[in-house]
Protein backbone atom coordinates (compact mmCIF):
# COMPACT_ATOMS: atom_id res chain seq x y z
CA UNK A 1 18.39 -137.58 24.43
CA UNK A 2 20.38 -138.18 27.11
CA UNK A 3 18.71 -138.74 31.13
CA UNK A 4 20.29 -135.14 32.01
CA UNK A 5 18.56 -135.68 35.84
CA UNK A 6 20.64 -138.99 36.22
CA UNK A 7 23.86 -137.51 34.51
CA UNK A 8 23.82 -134.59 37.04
CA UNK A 9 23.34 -137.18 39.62
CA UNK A 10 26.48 -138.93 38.55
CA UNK A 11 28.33 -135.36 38.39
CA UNK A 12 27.24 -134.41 42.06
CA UNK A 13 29.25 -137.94 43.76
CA UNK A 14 31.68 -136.97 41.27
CA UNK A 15 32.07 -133.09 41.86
CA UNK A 16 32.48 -134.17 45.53
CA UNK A 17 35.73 -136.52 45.11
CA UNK A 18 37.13 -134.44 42.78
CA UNK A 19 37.08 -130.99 45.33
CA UNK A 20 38.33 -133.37 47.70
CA UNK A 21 41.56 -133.72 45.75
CA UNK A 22 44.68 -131.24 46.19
CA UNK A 23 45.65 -128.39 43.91
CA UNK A 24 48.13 -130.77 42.70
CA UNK A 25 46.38 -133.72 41.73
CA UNK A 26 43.84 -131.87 39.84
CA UNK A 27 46.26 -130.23 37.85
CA UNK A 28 47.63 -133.68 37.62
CA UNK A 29 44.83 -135.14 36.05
CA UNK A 30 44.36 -132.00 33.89
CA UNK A 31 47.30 -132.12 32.38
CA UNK A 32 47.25 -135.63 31.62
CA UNK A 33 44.00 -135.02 29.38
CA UNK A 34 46.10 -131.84 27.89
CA UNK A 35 48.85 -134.19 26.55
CA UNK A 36 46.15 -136.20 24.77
CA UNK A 37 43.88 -133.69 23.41
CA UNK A 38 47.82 -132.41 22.10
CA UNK A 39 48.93 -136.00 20.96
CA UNK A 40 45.84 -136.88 18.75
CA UNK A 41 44.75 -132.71 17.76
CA UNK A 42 44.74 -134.15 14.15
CA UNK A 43 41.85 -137.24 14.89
CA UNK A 44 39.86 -134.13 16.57
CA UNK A 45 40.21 -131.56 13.97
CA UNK A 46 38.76 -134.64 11.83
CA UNK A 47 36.12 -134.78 13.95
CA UNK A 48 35.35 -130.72 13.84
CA UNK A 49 36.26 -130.75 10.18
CA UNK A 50 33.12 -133.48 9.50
CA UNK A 51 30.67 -131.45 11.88
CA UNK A 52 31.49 -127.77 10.70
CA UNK A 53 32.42 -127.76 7.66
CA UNK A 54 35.79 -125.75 8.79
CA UNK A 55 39.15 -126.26 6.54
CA UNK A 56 41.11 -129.30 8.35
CA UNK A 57 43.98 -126.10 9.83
CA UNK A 58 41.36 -124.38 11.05
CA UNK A 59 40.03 -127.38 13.14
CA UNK A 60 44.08 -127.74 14.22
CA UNK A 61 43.88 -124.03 14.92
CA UNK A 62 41.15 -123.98 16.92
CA UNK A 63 42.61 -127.43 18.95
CA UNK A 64 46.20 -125.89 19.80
CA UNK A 65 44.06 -122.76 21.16
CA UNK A 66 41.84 -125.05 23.44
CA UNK A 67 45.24 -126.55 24.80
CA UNK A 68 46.70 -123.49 25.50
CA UNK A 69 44.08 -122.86 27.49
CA UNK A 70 44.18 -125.69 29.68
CA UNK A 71 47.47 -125.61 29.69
CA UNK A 72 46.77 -122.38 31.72
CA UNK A 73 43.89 -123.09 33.86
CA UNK A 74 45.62 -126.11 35.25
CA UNK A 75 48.73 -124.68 36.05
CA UNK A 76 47.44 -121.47 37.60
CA UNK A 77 44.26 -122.38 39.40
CA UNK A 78 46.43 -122.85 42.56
CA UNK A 79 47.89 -119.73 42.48
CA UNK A 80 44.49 -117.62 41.77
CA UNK A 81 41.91 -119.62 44.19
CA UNK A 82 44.55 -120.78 47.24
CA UNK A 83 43.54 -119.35 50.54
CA UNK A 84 45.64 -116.01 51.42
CA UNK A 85 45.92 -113.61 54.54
CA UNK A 86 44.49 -110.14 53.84
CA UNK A 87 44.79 -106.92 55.69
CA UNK A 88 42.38 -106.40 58.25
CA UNK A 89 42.63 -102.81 58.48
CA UNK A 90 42.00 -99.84 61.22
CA UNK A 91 38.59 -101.24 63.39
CA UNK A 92 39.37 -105.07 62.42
CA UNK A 93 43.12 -104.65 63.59
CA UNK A 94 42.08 -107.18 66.42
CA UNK A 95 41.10 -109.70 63.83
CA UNK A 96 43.05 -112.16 61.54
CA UNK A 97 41.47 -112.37 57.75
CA UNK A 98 42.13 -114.27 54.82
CA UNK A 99 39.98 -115.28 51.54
CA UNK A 100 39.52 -118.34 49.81
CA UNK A 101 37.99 -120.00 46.86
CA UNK A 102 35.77 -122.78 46.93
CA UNK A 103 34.42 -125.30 43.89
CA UNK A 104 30.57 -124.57 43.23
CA UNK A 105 29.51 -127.80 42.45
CA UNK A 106 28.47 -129.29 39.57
CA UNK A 107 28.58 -126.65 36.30
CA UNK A 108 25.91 -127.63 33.27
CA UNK A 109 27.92 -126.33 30.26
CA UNK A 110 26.03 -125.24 27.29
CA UNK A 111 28.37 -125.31 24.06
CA UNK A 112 27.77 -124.09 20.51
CA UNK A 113 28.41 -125.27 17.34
CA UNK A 114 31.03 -122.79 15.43
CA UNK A 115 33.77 -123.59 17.81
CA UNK A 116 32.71 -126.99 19.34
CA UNK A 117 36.12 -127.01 21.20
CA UNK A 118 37.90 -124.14 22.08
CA UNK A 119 34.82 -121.82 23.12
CA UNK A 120 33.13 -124.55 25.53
CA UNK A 121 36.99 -125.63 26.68
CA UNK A 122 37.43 -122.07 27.79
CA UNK A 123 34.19 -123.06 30.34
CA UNK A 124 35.50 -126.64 31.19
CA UNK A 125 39.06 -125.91 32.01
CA UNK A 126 38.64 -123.54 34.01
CA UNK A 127 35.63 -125.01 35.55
CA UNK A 128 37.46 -128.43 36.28
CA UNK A 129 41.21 -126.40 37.60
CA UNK A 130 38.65 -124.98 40.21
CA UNK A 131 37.16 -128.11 41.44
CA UNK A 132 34.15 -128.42 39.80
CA UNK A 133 32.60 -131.10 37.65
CA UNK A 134 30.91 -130.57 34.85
CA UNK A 135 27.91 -131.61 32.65
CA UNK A 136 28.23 -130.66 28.73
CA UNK A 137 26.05 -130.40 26.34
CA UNK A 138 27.58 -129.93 22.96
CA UNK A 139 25.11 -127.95 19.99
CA UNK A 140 22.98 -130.86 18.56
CA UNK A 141 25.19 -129.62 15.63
CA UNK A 142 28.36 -131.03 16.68
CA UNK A 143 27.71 -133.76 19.33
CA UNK A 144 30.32 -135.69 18.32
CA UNK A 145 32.83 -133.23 19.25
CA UNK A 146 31.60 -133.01 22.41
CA UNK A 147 31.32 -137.19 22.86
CA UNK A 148 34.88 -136.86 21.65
CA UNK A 149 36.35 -134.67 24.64
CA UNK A 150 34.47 -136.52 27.17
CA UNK A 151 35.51 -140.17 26.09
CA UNK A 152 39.50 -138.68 25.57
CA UNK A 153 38.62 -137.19 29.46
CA UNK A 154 37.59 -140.70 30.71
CA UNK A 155 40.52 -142.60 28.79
CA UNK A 156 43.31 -140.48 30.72
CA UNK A 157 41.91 -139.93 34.13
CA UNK A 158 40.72 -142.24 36.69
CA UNK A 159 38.06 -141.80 39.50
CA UNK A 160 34.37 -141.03 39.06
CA UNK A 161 33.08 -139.33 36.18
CA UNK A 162 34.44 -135.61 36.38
CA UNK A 163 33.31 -134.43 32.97
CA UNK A 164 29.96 -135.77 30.64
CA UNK A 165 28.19 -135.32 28.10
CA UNK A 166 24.73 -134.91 27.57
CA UNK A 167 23.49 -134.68 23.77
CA UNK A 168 20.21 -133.46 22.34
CA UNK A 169 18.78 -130.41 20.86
CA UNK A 170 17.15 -127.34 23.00
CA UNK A 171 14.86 -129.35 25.25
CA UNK A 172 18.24 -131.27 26.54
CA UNK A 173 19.74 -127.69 27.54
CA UNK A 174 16.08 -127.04 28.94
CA UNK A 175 16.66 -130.23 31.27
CA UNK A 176 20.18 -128.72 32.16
CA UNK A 177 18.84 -126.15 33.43
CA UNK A 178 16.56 -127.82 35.54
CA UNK A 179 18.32 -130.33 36.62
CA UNK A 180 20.05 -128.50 39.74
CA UNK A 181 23.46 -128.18 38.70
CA UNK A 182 25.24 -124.92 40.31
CA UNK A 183 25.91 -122.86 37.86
CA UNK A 184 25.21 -122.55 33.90
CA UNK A 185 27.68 -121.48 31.21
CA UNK A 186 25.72 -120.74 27.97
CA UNK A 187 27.37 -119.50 24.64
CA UNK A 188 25.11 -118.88 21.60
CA UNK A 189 22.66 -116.14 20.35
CA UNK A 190 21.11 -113.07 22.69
CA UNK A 191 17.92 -114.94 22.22
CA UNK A 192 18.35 -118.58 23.20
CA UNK A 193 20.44 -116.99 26.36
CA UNK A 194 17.14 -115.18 27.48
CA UNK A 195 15.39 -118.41 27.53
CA UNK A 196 18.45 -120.20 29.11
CA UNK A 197 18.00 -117.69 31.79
CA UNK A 198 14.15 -117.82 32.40
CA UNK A 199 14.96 -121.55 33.07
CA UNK A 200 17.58 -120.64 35.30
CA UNK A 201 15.34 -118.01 37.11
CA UNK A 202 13.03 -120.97 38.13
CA UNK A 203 15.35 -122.37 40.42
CA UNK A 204 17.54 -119.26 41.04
CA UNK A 205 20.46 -121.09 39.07
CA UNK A 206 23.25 -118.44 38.26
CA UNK A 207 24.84 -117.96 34.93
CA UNK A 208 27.75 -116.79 32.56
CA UNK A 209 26.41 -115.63 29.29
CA UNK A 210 28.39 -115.30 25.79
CA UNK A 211 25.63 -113.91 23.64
CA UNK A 212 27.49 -113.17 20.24
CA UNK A 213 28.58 -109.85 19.49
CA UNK A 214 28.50 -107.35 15.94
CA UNK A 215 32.01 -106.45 16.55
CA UNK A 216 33.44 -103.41 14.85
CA UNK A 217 37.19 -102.40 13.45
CA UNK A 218 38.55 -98.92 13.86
CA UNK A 219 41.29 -98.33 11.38
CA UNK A 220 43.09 -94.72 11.52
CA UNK A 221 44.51 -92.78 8.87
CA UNK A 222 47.76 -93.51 10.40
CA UNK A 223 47.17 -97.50 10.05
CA UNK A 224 49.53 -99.84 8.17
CA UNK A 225 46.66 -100.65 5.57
CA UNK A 226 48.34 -103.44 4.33
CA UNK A 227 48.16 -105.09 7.74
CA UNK A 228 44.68 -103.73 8.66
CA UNK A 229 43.06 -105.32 5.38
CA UNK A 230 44.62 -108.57 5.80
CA UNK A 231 43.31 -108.58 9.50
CA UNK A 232 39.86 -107.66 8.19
CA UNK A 233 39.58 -110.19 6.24
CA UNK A 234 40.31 -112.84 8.33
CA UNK A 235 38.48 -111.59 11.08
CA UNK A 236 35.70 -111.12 8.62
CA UNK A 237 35.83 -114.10 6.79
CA UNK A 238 37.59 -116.72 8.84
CA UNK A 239 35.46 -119.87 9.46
CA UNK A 240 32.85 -118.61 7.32
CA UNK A 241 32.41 -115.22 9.57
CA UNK A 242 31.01 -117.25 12.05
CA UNK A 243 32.88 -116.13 14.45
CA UNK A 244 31.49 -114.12 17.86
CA UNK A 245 34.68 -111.90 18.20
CA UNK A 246 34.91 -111.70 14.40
CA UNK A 247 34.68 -108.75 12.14
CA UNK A 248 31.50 -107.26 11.02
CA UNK A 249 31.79 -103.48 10.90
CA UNK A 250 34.53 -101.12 10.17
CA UNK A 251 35.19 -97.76 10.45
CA UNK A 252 37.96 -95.80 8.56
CA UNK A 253 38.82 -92.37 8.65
CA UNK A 254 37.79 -90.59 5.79
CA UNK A 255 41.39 -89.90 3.88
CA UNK A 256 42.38 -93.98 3.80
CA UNK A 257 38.84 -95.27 3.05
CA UNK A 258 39.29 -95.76 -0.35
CA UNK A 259 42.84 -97.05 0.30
CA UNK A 260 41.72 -99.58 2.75
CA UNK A 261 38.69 -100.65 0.86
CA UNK A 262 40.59 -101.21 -2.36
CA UNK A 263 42.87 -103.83 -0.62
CA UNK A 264 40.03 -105.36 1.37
CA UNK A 265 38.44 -105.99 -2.11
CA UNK A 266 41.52 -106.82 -3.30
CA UNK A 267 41.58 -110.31 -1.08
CA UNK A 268 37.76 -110.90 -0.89
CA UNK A 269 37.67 -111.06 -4.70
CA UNK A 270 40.21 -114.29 -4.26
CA UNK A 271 38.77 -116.45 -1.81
CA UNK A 272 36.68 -119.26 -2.93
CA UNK A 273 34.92 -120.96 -0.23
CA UNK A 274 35.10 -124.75 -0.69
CA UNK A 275 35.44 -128.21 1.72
CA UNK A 276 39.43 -128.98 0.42
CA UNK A 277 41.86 -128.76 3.06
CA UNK A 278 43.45 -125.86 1.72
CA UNK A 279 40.73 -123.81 1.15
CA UNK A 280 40.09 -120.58 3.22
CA UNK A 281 37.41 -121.53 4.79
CA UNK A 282 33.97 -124.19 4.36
CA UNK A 283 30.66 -124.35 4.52
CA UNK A 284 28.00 -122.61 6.65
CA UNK A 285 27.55 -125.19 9.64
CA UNK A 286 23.64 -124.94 9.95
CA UNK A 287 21.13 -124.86 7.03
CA UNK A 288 19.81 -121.67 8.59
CA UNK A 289 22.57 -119.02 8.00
CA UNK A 290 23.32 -118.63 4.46
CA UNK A 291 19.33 -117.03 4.73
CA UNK A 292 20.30 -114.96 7.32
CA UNK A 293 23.23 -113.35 5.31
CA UNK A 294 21.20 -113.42 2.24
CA UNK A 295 18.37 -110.74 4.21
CA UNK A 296 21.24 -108.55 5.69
CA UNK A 297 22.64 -108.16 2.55
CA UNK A 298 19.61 -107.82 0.45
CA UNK A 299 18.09 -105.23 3.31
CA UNK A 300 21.80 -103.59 3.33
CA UNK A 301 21.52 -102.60 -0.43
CA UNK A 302 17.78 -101.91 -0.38
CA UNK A 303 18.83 -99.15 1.77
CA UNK A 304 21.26 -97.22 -0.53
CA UNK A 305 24.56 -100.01 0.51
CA UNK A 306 27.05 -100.98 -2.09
CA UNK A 307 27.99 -104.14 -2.78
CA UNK A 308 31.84 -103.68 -3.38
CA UNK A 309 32.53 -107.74 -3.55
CA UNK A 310 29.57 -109.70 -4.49
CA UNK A 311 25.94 -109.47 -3.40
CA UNK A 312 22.84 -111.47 -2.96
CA UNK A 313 24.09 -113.77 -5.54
CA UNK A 314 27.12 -114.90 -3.24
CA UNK A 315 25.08 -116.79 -1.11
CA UNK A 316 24.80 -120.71 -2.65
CA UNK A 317 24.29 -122.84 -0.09
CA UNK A 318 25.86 -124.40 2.11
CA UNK A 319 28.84 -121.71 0.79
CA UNK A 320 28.33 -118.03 0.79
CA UNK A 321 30.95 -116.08 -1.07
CA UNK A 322 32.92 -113.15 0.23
CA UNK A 323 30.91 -109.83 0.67
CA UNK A 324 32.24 -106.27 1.23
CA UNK A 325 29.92 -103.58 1.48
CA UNK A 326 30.11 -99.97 1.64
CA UNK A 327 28.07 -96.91 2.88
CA UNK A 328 25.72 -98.74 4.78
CA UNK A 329 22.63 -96.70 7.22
CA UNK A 330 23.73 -97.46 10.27
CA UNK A 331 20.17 -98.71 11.38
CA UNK A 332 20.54 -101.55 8.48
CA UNK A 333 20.06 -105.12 10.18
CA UNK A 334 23.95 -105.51 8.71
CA UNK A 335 25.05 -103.24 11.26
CA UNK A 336 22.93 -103.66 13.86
CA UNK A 337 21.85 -107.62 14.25
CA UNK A 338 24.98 -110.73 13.83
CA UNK A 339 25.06 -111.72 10.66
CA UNK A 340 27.44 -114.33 11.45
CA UNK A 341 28.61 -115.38 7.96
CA UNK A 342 31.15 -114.15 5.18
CA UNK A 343 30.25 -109.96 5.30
CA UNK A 344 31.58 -107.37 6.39
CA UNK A 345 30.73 -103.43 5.89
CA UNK A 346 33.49 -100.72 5.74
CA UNK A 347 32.17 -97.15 6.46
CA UNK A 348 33.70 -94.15 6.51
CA UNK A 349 34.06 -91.48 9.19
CA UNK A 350 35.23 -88.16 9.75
CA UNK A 351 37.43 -88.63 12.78
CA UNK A 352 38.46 -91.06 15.92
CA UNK A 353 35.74 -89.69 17.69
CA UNK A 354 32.81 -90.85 15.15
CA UNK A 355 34.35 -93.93 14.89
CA UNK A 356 34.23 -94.98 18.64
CA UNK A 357 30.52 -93.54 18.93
CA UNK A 358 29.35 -95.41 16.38
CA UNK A 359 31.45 -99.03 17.83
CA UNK A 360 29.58 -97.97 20.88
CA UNK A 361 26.45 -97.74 19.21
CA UNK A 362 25.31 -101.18 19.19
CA UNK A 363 23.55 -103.69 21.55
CA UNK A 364 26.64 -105.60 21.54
CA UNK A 365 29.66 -105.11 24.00
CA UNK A 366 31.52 -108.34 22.85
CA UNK A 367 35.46 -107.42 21.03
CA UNK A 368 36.65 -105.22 18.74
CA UNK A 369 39.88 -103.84 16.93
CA UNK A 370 41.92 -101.21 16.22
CA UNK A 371 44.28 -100.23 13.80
CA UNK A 372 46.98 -97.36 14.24
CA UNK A 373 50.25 -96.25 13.95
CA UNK A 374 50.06 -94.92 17.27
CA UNK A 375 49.85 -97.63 20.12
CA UNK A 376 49.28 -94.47 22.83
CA UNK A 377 46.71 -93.60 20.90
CA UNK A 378 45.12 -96.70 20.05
CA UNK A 379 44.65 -97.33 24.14
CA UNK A 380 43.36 -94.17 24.63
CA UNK A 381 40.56 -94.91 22.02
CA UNK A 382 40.47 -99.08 23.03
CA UNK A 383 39.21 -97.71 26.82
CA UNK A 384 36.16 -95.52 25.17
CA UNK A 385 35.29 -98.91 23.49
CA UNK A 386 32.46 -100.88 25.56
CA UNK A 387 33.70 -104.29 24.74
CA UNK A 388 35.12 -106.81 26.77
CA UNK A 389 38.29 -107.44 24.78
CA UNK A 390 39.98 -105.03 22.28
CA UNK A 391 43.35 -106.00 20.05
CA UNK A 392 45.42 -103.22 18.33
CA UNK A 393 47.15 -103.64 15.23
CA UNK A 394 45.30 -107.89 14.96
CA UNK A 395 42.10 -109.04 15.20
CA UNK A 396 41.13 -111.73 17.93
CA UNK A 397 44.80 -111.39 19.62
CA UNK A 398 43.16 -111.93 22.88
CA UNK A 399 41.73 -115.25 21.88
CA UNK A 400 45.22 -117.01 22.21
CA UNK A 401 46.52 -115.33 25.67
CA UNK A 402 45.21 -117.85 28.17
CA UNK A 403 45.63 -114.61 31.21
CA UNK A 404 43.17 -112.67 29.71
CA UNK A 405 39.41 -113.09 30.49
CA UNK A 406 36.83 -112.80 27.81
CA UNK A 407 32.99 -111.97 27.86
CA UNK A 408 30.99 -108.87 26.98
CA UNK A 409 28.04 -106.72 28.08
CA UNK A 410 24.79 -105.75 26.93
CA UNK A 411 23.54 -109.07 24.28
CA UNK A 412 26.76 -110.27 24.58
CA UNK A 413 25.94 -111.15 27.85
CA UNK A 414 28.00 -110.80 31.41
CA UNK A 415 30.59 -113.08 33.42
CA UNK A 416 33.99 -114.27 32.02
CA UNK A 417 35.92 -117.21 31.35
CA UNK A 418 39.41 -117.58 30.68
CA UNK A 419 42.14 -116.22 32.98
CA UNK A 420 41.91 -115.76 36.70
CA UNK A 421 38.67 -114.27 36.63
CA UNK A 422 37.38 -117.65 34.42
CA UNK A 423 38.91 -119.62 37.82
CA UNK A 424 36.66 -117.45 39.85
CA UNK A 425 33.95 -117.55 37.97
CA UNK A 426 33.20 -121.27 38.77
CA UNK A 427 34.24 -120.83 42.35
CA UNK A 428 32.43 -119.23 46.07
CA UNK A 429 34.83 -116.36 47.56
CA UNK A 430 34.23 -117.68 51.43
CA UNK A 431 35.86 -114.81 53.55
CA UNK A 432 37.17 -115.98 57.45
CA UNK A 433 38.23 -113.97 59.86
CA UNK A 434 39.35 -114.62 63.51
CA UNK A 435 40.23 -112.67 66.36
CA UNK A 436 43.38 -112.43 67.59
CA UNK A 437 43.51 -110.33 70.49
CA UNK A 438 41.07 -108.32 72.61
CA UNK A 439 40.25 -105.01 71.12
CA UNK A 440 41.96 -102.09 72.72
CA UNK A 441 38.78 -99.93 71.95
CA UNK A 442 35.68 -102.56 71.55
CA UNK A 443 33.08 -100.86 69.90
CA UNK A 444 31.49 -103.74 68.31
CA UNK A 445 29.38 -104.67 71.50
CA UNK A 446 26.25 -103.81 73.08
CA UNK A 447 27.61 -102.31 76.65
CA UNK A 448 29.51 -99.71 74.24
CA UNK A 449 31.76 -97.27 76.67
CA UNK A 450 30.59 -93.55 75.72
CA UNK A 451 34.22 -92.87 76.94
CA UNK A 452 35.49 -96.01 74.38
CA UNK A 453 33.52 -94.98 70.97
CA UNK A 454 34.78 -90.62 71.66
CA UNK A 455 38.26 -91.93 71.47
CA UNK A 456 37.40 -94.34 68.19
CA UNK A 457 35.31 -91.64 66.70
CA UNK A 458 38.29 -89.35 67.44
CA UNK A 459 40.70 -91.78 65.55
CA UNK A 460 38.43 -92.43 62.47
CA UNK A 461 38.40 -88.19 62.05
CA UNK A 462 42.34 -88.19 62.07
CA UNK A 463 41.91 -90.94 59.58
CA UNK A 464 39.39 -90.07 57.34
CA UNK A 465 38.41 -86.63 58.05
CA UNK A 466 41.53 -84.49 57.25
C-alpha cells in the first residue's frame, strides 16, 4: 500500500503550482497528455484488456471515450470557470458584481474496476482543467490501469507531480479519505459509498457519489423494434452487463412485447462470451459476481420469472452466458438490487404511464432509455423519469457527449462530472462585489432615513407588488 498521507503531501505543493498556472497553460499541459493517451490507446486497451477481462475493442472503446472527454474539459474549462460581470440588480445598482471559480485543492479520486479509464477520467479531467491536483486510487482490481495513466501523465508534462496514484484495496481509500484532501470523488456500489462518506463525515470532507444504478428501458408500441432490441442487448450485455448506465429492466407496452422479446432472444441466443478479441464481450472482472447473478436469477424464477435465454446454468465462471427473463415480481432482487452482469428482464405493461411508474420505482436514479417513434413524446415521458441522464432511440448516448453532465440520485448518489457542471464540481464559486457609487437611497446602514427607506419601500411595491 501506498503512504497515501505523504502522497497527499506531495499533491498539496503540487495543487498549488499548478492553480498558479493560466487557463492556457493548463490546457496546455492537458492536451499534451490527450495526444498520448490517443497515440498509444492500443498499449492501454492491453492493459484494460489483461485486468478486466473486456474484448481488446471494447478496451479501445472505452479509451477514445476517455479522450473525448479531456479533449473537452481542457478546452472549455476557461470558458465555464473564468471570472464574469453579473447584474447587480434593483438595491445593489450601486455595486459592481462578478463570479468566479476557484481550484479546491487537492481531489482524492476513488476509481472502480469495470471502467478503469473512462469513468475515473471523467473525475480527473475535469478535476485537473479546473486547477486541481489529484490523488487516484484505482480498484485494487485494476491498479495497473491506474499506474498506467499516472506514469503516461508524468512522461508528457513537466512540473511537480499534478496527478498520482495510490494503490491498495479498501483500507487505502479509507486513508484517502483521511488524509485531508478537499474533496472525494467515489464511483462504486451504494454500500461502499456510505462508508466512503462516514469517513468523509469525520473531517467534514465533501463528496461526489456514483453509486451504480438498476437502469430501466421504456420501449413503446410505436418503437422501431429492430433498433430497440439491438440497443438492449448491448446495453444489457456489453462488457459483461457490468455496466452502471447499462440495461437491466425493460418495459414494453403490451401489443409489441412478444415482438420485442422474440428479437431480444433472437441475439442473446448467439453470443458466446469468451477472452478472443472478437468476442462480444469477456469475463466477469471479480470472482464475486458471477454469484451475484447466479442468486438474482435463481430468486427471479423462484418467484414465478421465466427464463426466456438461459438460466442458472449460464453462469460458469469467470463467464456467465446471456440471460433474458420475462414476467418478473417487481419486488424480485432482479429488479430491485444491480445485478451487474449479463441479465436483463423484459416486462410488459399496459401503457406509457405504467411504464414510467415502475422506472421510477426503484432506489436508483442513475440513466435510462427510451424507445419511440415519437421524439415529442419520448421527452415528454424522459422528464417524468428520475434519472440523471436519459437517451431516446440508443442506450448510453450520453456517455460519449463530453457537454453533458452525468450522476444520479437516490443510491446512485448526487454531484456530477462531465460537462460544465463536472468543471464546477471541483471548483469554489467566490462571489465579489464592489461599490461603485454612493447609493442614491442607502438603506443598508444603521442611521437609516425614515424619509430614505418610504421612498425604497415605495419602489420595491412598483416593482414587485403589482
Amino acid at each position: 500500500m501506498t503512504d497515501v498521507t505523504a502522497t497527499v503531501t506531495l499533491a498539496r505543493e503540487a495543487a498549488a503550482w499548478w492553480a498558479g498556472r493560466e487557463f492556457t497553460a493548463r490546457r496546455s499541459a492537458l492536451l499534451r497528455w490527450k495526444r498520448h493517451l490517443a497515440a498509444h490507446c492500443d498499449d492501454l486497451a492491453d492493459v484494460i484488456r489483461a485486468e478486466t477481462g473486456k474484448p481488446h475493442g471494447d478496451a479501445l472503446l472505452e479509451v477514445m471515450l476517455a479522450v473525448e472527454h479531456l479533449d473537452w474539459a481542457a478546452r472549455n474549462a476557461e470558458r465555464v470557470l473564468r471570472r464574469r460581470r453579473v447584474r447587480s440588480g434593483l438595491l445593489g445598482a450601486d455595486h459592481g458584481a462578478a463570479l468566479e471559480y476557484h481550484p479546491l485543492g487537492v481531489i482524492g479520486a476513488i476509481g472502480p474496476w469495470n471502467y478503469p479509464v473512462y469513468t475515473p477520467l471523467g473525475t480527473i479531467s475535469y478535476a485537473l482543467a479546473a486547477g486541481n491536483a489529484v490523488v487516484f486510487k484505482p480498484s485494487e482490481h485494476t491498479p495497473a490501469t491506474g499506474t498506467w495513466l499516472a506514469q503516461a501523465w508524468s512522461e508528457t508534462v513537466s512540473g511537480p507531480p499534478v496527478l498520482q496514484v495510490v494503490t491498495g484495496a479498501g483500507e487505502t481509500g479509507a486513508a484517502l479519505c483521511a488524509a485531508g484532501v478537499d474533496k472525494i470523488a467515489f464511483t462504486g456500489s451504494a454500500a461502499t459509498a456510505r462508508l466512503v462518506m462516514a469517513a468523509c463525515a469525520r473531517t467534514l470532507t465533501p463528496l461526489v457519489v456514483e453509486g451504480g444504478g438498476k437502469d430501466a428501458m421504456i420501449v413503446a408500441a410505436d418503437a422501431d423494434l429492430d433498433a430497440a432490441a439491438e440497443a438492449a442487448a448491448f446495453g444489457a450485455f456489453g462488457n459483461a452487463g457490468q455496466t452502471c448506465a447499462g440495461v437491466e429492466r425493460i418495459y414494453v407496452e403490451r401489443p409489441v412485447q412478444a415482438a420485442f422479446l422474440s428479437r431480444l432472444a433472437a441475439i442473446a441466443e448467439g453470443l458466446r462470451p469468451g477472452d478472443q478479441d472478437l468476442s462480444p464481450y469477456g469475463r466477469m472482472t471479480t470472482p464475486e459476481q458471477p454469484e451475484i447473478v447466479r442468486r438474482h436469477v435463481r430468486d427471479a424464477v423462484a418467484r414465478g420469472g421465466r427464463a426466456v435465454v438461459g438460466g442458472e446454468g449460464s453462469v460458469l465462471p469467470p463467464y456467465v452466458h446471456p440471460v433474458v427473463l420475462t414476467g418478473v415480481p417487481e419486488d424480485a432482487e432482479a429488479m430491485t438490487a444491480e445485478t451487474f452482469g449479463p441479465t436483463v428482464v423484459v416486462n410488459p405493461v399496459d401503457d406509457l404511464d405504467q411504464a414510467v411508474r415502475l422506472a421510477n420505482a426503484s432506489r436508483y436514479g442513475l440513466a435510462a432509455s427510451i424507445f419511440s417513434g415519437d421524439r415529442r413524446k419520448a421527452l415528454g415521458l424522459a422528464r417524468r423519469l428520475r434519472a440523471g441522464a436519459t437517451s431516446i432511440n440508443s442506450v448510453l448516448g450520453f456517455a460519449a457527449i463530453p457537454a453533458l453532465p452525468f450522476g444520479g440520485s437516490g443510491d446512485s448518489g448526487f454531484g456530477r462530472v462531465h460537462g460544465a457542471d463536472g468543471l464546477r464540481e471541483f471548483s469554489r464559486a467566490q462571489s465579489v462585489a464592489w461599490r461603485r457609487f454612493r447609493a442614491p437611497l442607502p438603506v443598508m446602514t444603521l442611521h437609516r432615513d425614515p424619509a430614505v427607506l418610504s421612498r425604497a419601500v415605495r419602489l420595491f411595491k412598483i416593482r414587485h407588488a403589482r
